[in-house]
C-alpha atoms as a PDB file:
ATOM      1  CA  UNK A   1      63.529  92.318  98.515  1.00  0.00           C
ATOM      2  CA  UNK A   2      66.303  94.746  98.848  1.00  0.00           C
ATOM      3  CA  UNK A   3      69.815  95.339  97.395  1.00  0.00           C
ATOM      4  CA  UNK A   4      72.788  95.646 100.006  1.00  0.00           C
ATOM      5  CA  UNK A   5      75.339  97.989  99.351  1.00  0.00           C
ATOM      6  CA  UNK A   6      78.344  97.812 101.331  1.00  0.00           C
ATOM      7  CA  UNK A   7      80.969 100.320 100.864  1.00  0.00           C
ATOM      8  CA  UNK A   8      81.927 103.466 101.553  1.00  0.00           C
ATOM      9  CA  UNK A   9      80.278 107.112 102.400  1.00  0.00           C
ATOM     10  CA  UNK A  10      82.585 109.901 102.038  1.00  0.00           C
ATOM     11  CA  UNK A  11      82.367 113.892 101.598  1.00  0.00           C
ATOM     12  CA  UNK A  12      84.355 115.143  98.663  1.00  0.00           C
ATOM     13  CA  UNK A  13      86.027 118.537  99.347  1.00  0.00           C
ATOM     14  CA  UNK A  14      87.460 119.488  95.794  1.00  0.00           C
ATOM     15  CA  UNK A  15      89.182 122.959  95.227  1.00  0.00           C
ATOM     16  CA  UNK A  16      89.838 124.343  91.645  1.00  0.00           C
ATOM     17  CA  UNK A  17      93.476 126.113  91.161  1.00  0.00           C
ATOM     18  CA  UNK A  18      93.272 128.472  88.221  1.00  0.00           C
ATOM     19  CA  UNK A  19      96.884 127.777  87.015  1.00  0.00           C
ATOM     20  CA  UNK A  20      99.212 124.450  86.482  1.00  0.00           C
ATOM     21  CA  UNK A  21     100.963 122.797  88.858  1.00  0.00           C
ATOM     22  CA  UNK A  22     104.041 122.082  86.958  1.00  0.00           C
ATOM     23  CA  UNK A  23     103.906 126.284  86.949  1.00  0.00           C
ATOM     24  CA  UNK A  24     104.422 126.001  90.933  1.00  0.00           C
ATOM     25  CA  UNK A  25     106.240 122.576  91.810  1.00  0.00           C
ATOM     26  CA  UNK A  26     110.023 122.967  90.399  1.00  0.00           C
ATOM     27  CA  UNK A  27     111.327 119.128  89.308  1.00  0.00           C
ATOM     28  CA  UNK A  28     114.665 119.407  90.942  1.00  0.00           C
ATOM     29  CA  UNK A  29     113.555 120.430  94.439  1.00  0.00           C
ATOM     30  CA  UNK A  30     110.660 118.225  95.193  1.00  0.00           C
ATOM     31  CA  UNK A  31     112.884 116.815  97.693  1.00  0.00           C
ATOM     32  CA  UNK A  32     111.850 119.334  99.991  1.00  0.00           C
ATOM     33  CA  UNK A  33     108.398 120.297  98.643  1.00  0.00           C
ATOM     34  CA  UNK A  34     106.952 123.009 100.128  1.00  0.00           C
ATOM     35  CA  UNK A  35     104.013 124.887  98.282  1.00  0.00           C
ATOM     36  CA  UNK A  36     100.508 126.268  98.770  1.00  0.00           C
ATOM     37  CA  UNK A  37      98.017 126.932  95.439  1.00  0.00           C
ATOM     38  CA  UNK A  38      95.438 129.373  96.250  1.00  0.00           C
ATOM     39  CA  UNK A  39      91.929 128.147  95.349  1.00  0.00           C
ATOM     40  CA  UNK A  40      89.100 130.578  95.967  1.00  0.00           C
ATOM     41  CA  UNK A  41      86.444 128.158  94.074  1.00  0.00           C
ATOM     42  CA  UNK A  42      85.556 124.857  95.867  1.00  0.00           C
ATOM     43  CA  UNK A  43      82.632 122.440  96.476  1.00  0.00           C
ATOM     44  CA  UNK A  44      81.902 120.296  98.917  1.00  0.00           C
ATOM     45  CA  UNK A  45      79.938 117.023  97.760  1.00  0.00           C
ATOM     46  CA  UNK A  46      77.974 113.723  98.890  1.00  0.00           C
ATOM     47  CA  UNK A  47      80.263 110.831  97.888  1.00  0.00           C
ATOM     48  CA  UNK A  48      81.567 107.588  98.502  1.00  0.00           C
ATOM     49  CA  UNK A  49      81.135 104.197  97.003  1.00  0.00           C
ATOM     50  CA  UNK A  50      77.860 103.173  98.921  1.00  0.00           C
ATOM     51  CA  UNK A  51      76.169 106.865  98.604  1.00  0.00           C
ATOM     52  CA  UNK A  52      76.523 107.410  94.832  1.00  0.00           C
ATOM     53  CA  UNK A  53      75.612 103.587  94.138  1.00  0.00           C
ATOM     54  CA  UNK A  54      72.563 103.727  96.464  1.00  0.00           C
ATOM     55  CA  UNK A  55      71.369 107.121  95.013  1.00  0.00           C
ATOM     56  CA  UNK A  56      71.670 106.166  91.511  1.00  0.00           C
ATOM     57  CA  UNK A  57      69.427 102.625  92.294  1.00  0.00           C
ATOM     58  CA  UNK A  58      67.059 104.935  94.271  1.00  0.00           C
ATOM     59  CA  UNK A  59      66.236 106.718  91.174  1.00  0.00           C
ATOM     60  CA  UNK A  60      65.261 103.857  89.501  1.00  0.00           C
ATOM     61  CA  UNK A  61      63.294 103.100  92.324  1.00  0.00           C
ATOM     62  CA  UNK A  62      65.223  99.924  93.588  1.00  0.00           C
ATOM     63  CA  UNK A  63      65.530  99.778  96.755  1.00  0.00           C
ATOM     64  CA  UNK A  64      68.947 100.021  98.245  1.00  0.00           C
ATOM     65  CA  UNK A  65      69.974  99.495 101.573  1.00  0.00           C
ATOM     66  CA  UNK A  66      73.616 101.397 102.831  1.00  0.00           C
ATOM     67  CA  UNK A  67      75.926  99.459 104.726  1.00  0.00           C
ATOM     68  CA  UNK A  68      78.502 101.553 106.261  1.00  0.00           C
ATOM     69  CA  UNK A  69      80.317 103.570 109.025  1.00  0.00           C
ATOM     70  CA  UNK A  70      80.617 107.183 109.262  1.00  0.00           C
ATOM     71  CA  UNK A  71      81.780 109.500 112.227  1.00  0.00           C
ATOM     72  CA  UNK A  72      80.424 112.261 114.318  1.00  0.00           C
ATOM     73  CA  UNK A  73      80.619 115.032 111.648  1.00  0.00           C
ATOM     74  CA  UNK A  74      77.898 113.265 109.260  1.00  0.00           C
ATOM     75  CA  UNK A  75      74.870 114.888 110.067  1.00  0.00           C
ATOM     76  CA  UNK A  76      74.608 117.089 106.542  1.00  0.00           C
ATOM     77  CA  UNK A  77      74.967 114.092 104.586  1.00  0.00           C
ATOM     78  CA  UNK A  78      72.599 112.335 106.878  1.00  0.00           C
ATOM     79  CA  UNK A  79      69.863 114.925 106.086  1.00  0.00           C
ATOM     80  CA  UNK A  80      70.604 113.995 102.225  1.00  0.00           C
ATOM     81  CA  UNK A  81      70.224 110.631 103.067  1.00  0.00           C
ATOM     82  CA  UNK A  82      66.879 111.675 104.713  1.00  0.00           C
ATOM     83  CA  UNK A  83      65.780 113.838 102.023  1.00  0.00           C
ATOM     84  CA  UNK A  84      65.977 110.902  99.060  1.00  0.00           C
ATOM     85  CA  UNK A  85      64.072 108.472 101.624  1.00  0.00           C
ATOM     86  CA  UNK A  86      67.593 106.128 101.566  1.00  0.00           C
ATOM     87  CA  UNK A  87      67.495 103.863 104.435  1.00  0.00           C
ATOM     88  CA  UNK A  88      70.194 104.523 106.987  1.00  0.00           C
ATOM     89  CA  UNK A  89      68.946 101.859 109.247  1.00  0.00           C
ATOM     90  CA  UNK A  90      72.893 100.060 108.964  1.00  0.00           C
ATOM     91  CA  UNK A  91      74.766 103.288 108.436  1.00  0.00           C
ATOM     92  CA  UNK A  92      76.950 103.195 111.827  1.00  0.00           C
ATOM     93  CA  UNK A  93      78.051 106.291 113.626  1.00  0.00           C
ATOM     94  CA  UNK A  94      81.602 105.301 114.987  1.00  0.00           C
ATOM     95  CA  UNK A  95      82.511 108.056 118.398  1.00  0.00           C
ATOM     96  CA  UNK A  96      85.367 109.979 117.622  1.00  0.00           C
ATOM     97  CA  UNK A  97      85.837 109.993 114.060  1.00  0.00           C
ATOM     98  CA  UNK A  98      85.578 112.029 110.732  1.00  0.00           C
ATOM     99  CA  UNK A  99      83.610 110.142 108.428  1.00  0.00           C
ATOM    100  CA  UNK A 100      85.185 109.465 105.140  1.00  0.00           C
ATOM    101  CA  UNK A 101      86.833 112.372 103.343  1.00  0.00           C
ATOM    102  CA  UNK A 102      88.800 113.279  99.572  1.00  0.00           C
ATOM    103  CA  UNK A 103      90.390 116.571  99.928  1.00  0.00           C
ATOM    104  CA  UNK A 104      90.902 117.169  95.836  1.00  0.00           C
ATOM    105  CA  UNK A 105      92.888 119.849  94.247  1.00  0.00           C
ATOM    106  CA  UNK A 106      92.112 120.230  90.400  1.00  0.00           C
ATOM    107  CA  UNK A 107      94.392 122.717  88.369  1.00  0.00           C
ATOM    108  CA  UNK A 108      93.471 123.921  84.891  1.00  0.00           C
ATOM    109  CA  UNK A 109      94.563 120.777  83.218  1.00  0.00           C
ATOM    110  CA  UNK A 110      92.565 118.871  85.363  1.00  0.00           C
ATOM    111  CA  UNK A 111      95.329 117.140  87.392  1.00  0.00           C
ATOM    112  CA  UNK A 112      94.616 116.357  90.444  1.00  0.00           C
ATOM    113  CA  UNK A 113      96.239 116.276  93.849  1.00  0.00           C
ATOM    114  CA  UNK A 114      94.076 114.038  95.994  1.00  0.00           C
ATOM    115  CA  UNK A 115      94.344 113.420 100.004  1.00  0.00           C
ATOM    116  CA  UNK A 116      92.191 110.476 101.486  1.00  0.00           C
ATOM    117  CA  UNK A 117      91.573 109.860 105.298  1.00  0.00           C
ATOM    118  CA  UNK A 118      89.457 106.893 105.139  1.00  0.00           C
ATOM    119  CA  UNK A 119      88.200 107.634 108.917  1.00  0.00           C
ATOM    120  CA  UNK A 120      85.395 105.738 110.148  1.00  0.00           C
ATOM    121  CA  UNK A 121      85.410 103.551 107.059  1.00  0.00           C
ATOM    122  CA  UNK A 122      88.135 101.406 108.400  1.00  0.00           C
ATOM    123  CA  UNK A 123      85.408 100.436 111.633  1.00  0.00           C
ATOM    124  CA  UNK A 124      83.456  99.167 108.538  1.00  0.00           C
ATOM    125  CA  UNK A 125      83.524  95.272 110.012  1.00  0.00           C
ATOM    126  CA  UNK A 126      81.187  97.109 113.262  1.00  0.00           C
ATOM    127  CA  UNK A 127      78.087  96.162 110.837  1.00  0.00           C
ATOM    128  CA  UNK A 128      77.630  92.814 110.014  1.00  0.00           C
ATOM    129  CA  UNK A 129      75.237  91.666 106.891  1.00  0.00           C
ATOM    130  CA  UNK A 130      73.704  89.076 109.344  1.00  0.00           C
ATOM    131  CA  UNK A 131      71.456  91.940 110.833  1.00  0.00           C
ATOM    132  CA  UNK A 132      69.794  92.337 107.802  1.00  0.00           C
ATOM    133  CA  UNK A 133      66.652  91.093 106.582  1.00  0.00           C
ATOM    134  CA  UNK A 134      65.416  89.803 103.307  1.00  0.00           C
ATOM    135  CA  UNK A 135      68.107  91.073 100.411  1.00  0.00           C
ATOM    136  CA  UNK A 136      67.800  89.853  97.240  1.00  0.00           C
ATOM    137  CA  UNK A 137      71.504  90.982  96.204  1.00  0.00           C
ATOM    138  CA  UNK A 138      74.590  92.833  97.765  1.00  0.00           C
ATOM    139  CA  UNK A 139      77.821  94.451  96.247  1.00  0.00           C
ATOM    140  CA  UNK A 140      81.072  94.588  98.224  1.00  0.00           C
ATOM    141  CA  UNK A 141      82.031  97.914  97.005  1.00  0.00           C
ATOM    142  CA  UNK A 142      85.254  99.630  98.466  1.00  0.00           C
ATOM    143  CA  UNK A 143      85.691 100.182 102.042  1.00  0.00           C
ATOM    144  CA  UNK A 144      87.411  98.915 104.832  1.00  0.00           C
ATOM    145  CA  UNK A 145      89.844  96.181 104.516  1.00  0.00           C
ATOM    146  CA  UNK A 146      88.221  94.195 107.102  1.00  0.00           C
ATOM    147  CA  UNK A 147      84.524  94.941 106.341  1.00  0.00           C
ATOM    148  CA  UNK A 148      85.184  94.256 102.944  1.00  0.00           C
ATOM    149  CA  UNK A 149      86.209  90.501 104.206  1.00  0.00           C
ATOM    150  CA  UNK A 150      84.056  89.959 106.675  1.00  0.00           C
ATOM    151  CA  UNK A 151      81.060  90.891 104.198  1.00  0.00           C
ATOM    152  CA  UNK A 152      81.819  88.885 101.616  1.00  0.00           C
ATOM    153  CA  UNK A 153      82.098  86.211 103.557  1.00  0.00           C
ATOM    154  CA  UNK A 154      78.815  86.869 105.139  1.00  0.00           C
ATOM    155  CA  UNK A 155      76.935  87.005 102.051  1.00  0.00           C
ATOM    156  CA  UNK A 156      78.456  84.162 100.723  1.00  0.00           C
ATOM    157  CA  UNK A 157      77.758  82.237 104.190  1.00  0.00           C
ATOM    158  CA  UNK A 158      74.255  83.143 103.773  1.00  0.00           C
ATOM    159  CA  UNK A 159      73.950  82.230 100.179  1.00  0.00           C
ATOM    160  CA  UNK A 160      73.176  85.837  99.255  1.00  0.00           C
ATOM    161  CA  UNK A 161      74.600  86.275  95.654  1.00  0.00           C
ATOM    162  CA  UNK A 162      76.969  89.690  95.456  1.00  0.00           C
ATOM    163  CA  UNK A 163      78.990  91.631  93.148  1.00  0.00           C
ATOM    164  CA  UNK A 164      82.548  92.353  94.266  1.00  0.00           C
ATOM    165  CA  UNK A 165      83.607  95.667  92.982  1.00  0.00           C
ATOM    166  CA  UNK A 166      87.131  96.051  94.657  1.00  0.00           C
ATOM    167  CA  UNK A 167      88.164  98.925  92.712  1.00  0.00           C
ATOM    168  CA  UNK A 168      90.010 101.610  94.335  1.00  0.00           C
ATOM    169  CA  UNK A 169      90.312  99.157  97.266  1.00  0.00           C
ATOM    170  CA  UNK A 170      92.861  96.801  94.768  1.00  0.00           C
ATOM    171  CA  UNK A 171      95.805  97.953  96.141  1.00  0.00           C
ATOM    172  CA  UNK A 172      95.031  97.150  99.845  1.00  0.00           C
ATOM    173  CA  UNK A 173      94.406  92.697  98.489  1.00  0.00           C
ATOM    174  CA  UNK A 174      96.965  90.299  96.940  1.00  0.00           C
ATOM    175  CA  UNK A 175      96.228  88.016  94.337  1.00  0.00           C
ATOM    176  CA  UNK A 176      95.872  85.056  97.475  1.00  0.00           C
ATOM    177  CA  UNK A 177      93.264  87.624  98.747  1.00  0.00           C
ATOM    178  CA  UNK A 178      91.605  88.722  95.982  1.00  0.00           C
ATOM    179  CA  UNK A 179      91.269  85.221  94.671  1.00  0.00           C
ATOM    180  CA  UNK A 180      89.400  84.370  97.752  1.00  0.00           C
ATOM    181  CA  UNK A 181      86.822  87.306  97.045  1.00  0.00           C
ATOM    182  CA  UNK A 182      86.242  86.350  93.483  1.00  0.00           C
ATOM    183  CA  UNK A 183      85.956  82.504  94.390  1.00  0.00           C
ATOM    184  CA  UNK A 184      82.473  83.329  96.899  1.00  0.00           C
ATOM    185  CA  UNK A 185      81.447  85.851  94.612  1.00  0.00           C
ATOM    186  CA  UNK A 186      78.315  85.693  91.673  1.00  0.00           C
ATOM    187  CA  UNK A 187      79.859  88.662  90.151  1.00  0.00           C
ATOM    188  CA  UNK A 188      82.979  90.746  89.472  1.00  0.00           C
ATOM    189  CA  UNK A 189      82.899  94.543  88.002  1.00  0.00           C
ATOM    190  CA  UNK A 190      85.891  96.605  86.850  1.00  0.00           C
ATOM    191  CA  UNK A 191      87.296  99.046  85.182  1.00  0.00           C
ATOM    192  CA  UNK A 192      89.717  98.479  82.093  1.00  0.00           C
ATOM    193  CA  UNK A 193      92.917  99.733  83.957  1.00  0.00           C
ATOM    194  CA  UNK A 194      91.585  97.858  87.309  1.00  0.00           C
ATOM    195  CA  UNK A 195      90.990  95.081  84.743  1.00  0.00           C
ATOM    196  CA  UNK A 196      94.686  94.457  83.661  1.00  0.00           C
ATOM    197  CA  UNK A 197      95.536  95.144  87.465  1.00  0.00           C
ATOM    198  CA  UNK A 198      93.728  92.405  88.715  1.00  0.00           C
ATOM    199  CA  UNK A 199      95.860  90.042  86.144  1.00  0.00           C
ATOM    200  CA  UNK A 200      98.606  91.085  86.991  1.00  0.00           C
ATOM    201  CA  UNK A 201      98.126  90.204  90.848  1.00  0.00           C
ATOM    202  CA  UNK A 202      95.987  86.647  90.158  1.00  0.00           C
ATOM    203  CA  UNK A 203      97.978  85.631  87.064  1.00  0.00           C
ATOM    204  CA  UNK A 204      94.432  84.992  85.094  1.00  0.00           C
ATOM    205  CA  UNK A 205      93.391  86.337  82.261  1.00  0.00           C
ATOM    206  CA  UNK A 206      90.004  87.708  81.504  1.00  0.00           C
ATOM    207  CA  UNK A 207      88.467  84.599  79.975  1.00  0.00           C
ATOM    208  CA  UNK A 208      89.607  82.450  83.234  1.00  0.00           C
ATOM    209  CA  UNK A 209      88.246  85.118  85.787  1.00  0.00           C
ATOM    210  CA  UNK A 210      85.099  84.931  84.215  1.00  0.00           C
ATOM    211  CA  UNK A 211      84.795  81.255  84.428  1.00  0.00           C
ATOM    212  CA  UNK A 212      84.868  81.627  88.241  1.00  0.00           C
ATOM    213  CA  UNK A 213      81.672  84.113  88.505  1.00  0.00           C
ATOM    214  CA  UNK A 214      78.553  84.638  86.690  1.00  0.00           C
ATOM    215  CA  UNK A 215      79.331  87.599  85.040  1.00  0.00           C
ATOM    216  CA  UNK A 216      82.762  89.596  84.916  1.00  0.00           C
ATOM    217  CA  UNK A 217      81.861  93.130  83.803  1.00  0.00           C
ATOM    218  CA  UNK A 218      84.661  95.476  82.202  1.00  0.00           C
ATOM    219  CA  UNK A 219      84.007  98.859  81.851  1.00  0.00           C
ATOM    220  CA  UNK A 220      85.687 101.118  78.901  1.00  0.00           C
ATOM    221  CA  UNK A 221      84.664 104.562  79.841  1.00  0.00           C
ATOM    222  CA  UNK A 222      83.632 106.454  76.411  1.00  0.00           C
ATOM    223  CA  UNK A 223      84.442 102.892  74.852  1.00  0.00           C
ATOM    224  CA  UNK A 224      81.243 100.900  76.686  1.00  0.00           C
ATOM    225  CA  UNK A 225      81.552  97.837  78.326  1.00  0.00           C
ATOM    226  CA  UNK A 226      82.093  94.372  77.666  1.00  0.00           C
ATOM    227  CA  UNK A 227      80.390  91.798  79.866  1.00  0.00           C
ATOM    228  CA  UNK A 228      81.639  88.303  79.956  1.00  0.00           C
ATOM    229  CA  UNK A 229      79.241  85.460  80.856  1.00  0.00           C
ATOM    230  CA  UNK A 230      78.024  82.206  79.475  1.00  0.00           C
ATOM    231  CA  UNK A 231      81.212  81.600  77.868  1.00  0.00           C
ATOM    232  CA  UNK A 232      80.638  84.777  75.722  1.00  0.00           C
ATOM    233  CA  UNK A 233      81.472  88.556  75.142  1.00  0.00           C
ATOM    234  CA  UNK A 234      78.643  91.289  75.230  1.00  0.00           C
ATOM    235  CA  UNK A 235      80.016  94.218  73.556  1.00  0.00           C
ATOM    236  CA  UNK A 236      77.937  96.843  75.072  1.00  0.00           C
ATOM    237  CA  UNK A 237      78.107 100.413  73.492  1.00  0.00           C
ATOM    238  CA  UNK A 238      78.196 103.676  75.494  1.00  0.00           C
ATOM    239  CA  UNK A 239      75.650 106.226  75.765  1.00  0.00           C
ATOM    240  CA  UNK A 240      76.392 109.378  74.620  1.00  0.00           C
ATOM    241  CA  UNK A 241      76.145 111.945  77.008  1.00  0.00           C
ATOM    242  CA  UNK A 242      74.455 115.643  76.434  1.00  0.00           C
ATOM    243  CA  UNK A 243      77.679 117.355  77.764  1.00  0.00           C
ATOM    244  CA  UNK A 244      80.597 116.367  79.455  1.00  0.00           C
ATOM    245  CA  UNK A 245      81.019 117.427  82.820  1.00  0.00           C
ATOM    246  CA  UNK A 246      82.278 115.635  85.489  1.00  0.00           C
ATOM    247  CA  UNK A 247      83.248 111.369  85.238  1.00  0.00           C
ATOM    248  CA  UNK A 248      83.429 111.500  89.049  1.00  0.00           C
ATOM    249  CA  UNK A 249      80.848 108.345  90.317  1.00  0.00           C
ATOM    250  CA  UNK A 250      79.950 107.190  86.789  1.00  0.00           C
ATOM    251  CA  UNK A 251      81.280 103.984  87.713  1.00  0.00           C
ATOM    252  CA  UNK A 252      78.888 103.596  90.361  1.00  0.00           C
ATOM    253  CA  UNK A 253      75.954 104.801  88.581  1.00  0.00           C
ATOM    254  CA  UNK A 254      76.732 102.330  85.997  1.00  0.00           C
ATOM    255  CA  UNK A 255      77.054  99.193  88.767  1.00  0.00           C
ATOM    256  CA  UNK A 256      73.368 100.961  90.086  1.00  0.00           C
ATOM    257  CA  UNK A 257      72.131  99.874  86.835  1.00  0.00           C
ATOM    258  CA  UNK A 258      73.890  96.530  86.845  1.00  0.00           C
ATOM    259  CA  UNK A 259      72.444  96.027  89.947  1.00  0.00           C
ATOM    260  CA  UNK A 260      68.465  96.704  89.105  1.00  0.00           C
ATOM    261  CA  UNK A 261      68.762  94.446  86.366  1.00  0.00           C
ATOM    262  CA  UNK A 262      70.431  91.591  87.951  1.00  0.00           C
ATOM    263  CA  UNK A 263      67.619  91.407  90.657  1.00  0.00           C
ATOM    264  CA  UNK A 264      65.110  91.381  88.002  1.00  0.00           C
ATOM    265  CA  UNK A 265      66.902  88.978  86.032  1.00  0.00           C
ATOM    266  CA  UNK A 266      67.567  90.517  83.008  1.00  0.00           C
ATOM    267  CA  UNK A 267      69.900  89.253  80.330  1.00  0.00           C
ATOM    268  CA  UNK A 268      72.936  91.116  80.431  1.00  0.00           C
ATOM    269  CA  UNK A 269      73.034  93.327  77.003  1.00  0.00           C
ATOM    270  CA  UNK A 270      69.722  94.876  78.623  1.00  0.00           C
ATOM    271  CA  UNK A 271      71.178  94.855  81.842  1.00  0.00           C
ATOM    272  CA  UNK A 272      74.696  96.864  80.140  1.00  0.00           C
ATOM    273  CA  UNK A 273      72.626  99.146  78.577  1.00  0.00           C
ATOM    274  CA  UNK A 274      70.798 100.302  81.605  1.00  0.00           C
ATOM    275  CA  UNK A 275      73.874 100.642  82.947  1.00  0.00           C
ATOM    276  CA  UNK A 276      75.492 102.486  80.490  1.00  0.00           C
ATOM    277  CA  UNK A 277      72.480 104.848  80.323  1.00  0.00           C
ATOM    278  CA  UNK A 278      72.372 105.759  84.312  1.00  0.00           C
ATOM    279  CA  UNK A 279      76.469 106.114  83.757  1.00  0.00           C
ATOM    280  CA  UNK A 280      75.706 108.936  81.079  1.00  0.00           C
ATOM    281  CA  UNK A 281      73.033 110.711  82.685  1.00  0.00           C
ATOM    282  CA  UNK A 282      75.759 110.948  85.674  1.00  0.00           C
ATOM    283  CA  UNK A 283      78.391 112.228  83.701  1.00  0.00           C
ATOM    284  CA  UNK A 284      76.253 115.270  82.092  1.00  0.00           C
ATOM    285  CA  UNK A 285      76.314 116.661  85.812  1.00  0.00           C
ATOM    286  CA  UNK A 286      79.313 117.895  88.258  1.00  0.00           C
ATOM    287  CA  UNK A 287      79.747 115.360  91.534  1.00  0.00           C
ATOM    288  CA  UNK A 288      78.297 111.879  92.222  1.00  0.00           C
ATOM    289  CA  UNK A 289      74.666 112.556  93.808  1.00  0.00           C
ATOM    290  CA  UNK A 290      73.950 116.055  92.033  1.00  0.00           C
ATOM    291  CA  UNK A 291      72.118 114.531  88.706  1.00  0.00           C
ATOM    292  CA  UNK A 292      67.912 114.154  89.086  1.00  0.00           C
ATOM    293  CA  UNK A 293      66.474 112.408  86.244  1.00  0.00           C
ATOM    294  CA  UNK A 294      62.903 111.015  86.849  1.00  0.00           C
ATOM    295  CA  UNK A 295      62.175 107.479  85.990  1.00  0.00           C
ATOM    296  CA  UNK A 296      60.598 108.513  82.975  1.00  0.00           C
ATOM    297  CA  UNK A 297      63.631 110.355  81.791  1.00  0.00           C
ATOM    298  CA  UNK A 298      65.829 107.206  82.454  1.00  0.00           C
ATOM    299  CA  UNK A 299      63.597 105.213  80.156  1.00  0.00           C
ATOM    300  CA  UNK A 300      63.073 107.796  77.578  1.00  0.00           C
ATOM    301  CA  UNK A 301      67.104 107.821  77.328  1.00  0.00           C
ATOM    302  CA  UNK A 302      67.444 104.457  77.280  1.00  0.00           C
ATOM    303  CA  UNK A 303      65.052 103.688  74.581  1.00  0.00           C
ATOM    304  CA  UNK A 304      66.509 105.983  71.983  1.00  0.00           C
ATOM    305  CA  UNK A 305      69.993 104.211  72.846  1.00  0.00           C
ATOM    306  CA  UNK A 306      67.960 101.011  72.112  1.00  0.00           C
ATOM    307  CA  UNK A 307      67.233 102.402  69.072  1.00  0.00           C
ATOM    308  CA  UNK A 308      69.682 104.328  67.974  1.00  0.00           C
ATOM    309  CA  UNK A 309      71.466 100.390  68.857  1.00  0.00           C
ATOM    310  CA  UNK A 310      69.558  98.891  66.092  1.00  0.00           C
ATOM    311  CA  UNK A 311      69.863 101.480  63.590  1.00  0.00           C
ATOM    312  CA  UNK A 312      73.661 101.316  63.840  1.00  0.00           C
ATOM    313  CA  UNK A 313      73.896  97.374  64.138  1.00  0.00           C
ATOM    314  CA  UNK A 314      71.952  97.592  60.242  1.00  0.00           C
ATOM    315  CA  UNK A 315      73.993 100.034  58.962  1.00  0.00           C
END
C-alpha cells in the first residue's frame, strides 16, 4: 500500500547577496523602487511540497507516490526523480508551462526577497486521485487552489484517510473553506505561526480543531512539537541537530515521518519522534532533497533521542 502525496514540485533558484538590503533600499523612496543586488553565488535546488515530502519517506523506504503537475522545463528534476526510484507515474507534464519556481535572494542577515510563479501547479486539478490504485494514506500538501479541493474531496469520497497540510497555501482559503478541508480530513499539520493563523480565520481554538480530526499536529521548530489527539497533548521534544544549516523543507521531512508512522499505526509520541528525527537530519544539510542518511543512520539517530528522552524525563 502506498502513501499519496499531493502537492507541489518546484525548483528553488536562491542567490546569496554579500551585503544588507537595508544598505541598498532607502525607506523614503520605495515608492519608486528601483534596485539590482549583485549575487555571484547561487544554487539551484529540487523543491516543492510533494518532492521534499516524497524524498524524505523514500529514505525510510515508504513508498510514496507524487501527485502533481509540472511544465516543459522539468526534465533535470525528472532525472532526480529517476535516480531515487520515486514514482512519477501521476506527475503531469502541462504544454506550455514552467514548472513551479522560488526565485530567492538571501542577504547577509539572511533576509530574504522571495518571487513565486506557481506555473503548472495551478493545472494541479488535471490529476485526479481516482486513477490511483491501492493507497493506504494521502496528504493534501500545498498546491493549486483547485487541486487542493478537488483532492481532498476525492480522498475523502473514497474513504482514503489524509493529512491536510495547507501551509503556505493558507492565504489562498477562508475560514468557510478551510473548515470544509478540516471537516473530511483524518489529520491536520501546522506550524506554530500557521497555527494561530488558522484561528484566526475559523474562530477555533486548538483544543476544538482537534476534536474535528484524529490528530492536529503543531510544530515548534527548535521547540518540538505538540500533537493533539485522544483528548490529550503529546509534548514531543526536538532533535538536536549536528549543525545548523539550512531549515528550508524541514517541515516536510518532519510530515515524511508523520506519515510512515501513521500507515504503520504507531502511537503518536513514536510517530513525533520519527518525525522530529527525519526534520533534524534535514536541517544539518543546505536545500530540501540534498541530505542522504541510510536507514540505519535514521534509526541509530532516533534511538539515542529515545534515550537521551528517558534520561532527561528521570532527571
Amino acid at each position: 500500500m502506498q502513501t499519496l502525496i499531493c502537492g507541489s514540485l518546484a525548483f528553488d533558484t536562491i542567490m546569496v547577496f554579500q551585503d544588507q538590503f537595508k544598505n541598498h533600499i532607502l525607506p523614503d523612496q520605495i515608492h519608486k523602487l528601483s534596485v539590482a543586488f549583485f549575487v555571484p553565488d547561487m544554487r539551484r535546488e529540487f523543491g516543492g511540497t510533494a518532492g521534499n515530502i516524497a524524498y524524505n519517506l523514500q529514505l525510510l523506504e515508504g513508498d510514496p507516490l507524487i501527485m502533481a503537475t509540472v511544465g516543459e522545463d522539468f526534465a533535470p528534476y525528472q532525472k532526480w526523480i529517476d535516480k531515487n526510484k520515486l514514482s512519477s507515474e501521476h506527475i503531469k507534464t502541462i504544454k506550455d508551462s514552467f514548472t513551479a519556481q522560488a526565485f530567492i535572494t538571501t542577504d547577509i542577515d539572511d533576509n530574504q526577497i522571495t518571487a513565486f510563479h506557481p506555473g503548472a501547479m495551478m493545472e494541479a486539478h488535471q490529476n485526479s486521485v481516482n486513477e490511483t490504485k491501492e493507497i493506504a494514506l494521502a496528504i493534501i500538501a500545498p498546491d493549486g487552489r483547485d487541486g487542493m479541493f478537488q483532492h481532498a474531496k476525492e480522498c475523502f469520497d473514497a474513504n482514503i484517510p489524509f493529512m491536510f497540510d495547507p501551509g503556505q497555501g493558507l492565504p489562498m482559503f477562508n475560514g468557510e473553506e478551510l473548515m470544509h478541508f478540516i471537516e473530511m480530513a483524518s489529520y491536520l499539520a501546522v506550524n506554530d505561526y500557521e497555527a494561530q493563523v488558522l484561528q484566526d480565520k475559523t474562530g477555533l481554538t486548538l483544543e476544538q480543531l482537534a476534536e474535528k480530526v484524529d490528530a492536529l499536529i503543531v510544530t515548534l521548530g527548535g521547540e518540538g512539537s505538540h500533537i493533539y489527539a485522544d483528548g490529550q497533548r503529546h509534548d514531543v521534544p526536538s532533535v538536536k541537530p549536528t549543525e545548523i544549516v539550512d531549515p528550508t523543507g524541514c517541515g516536510d521531512a518532519y510530515r515524511a515521518g508523520l506519515l510512515y508512522g501513521i500507515v504503520r499505526k504507531w502511537d503518536w509520541p513514536t510517530c513525533g519522534r520519527l518525525a522530529s528525527t527525519m526534520g533534524s537530519i534535514k536541517i544539518a544539510s543546505r536545500g530540501g532533497q540534498n541530505h542522504k542518511p541510510t536507514r540505519e543512520e535514521i534509526e541509530n539517530l532516533y534511538s539515542k533521542a529515545l534515550v537521551k528522552e528517558v534520561v532527561d524525563q528521570e532527571s
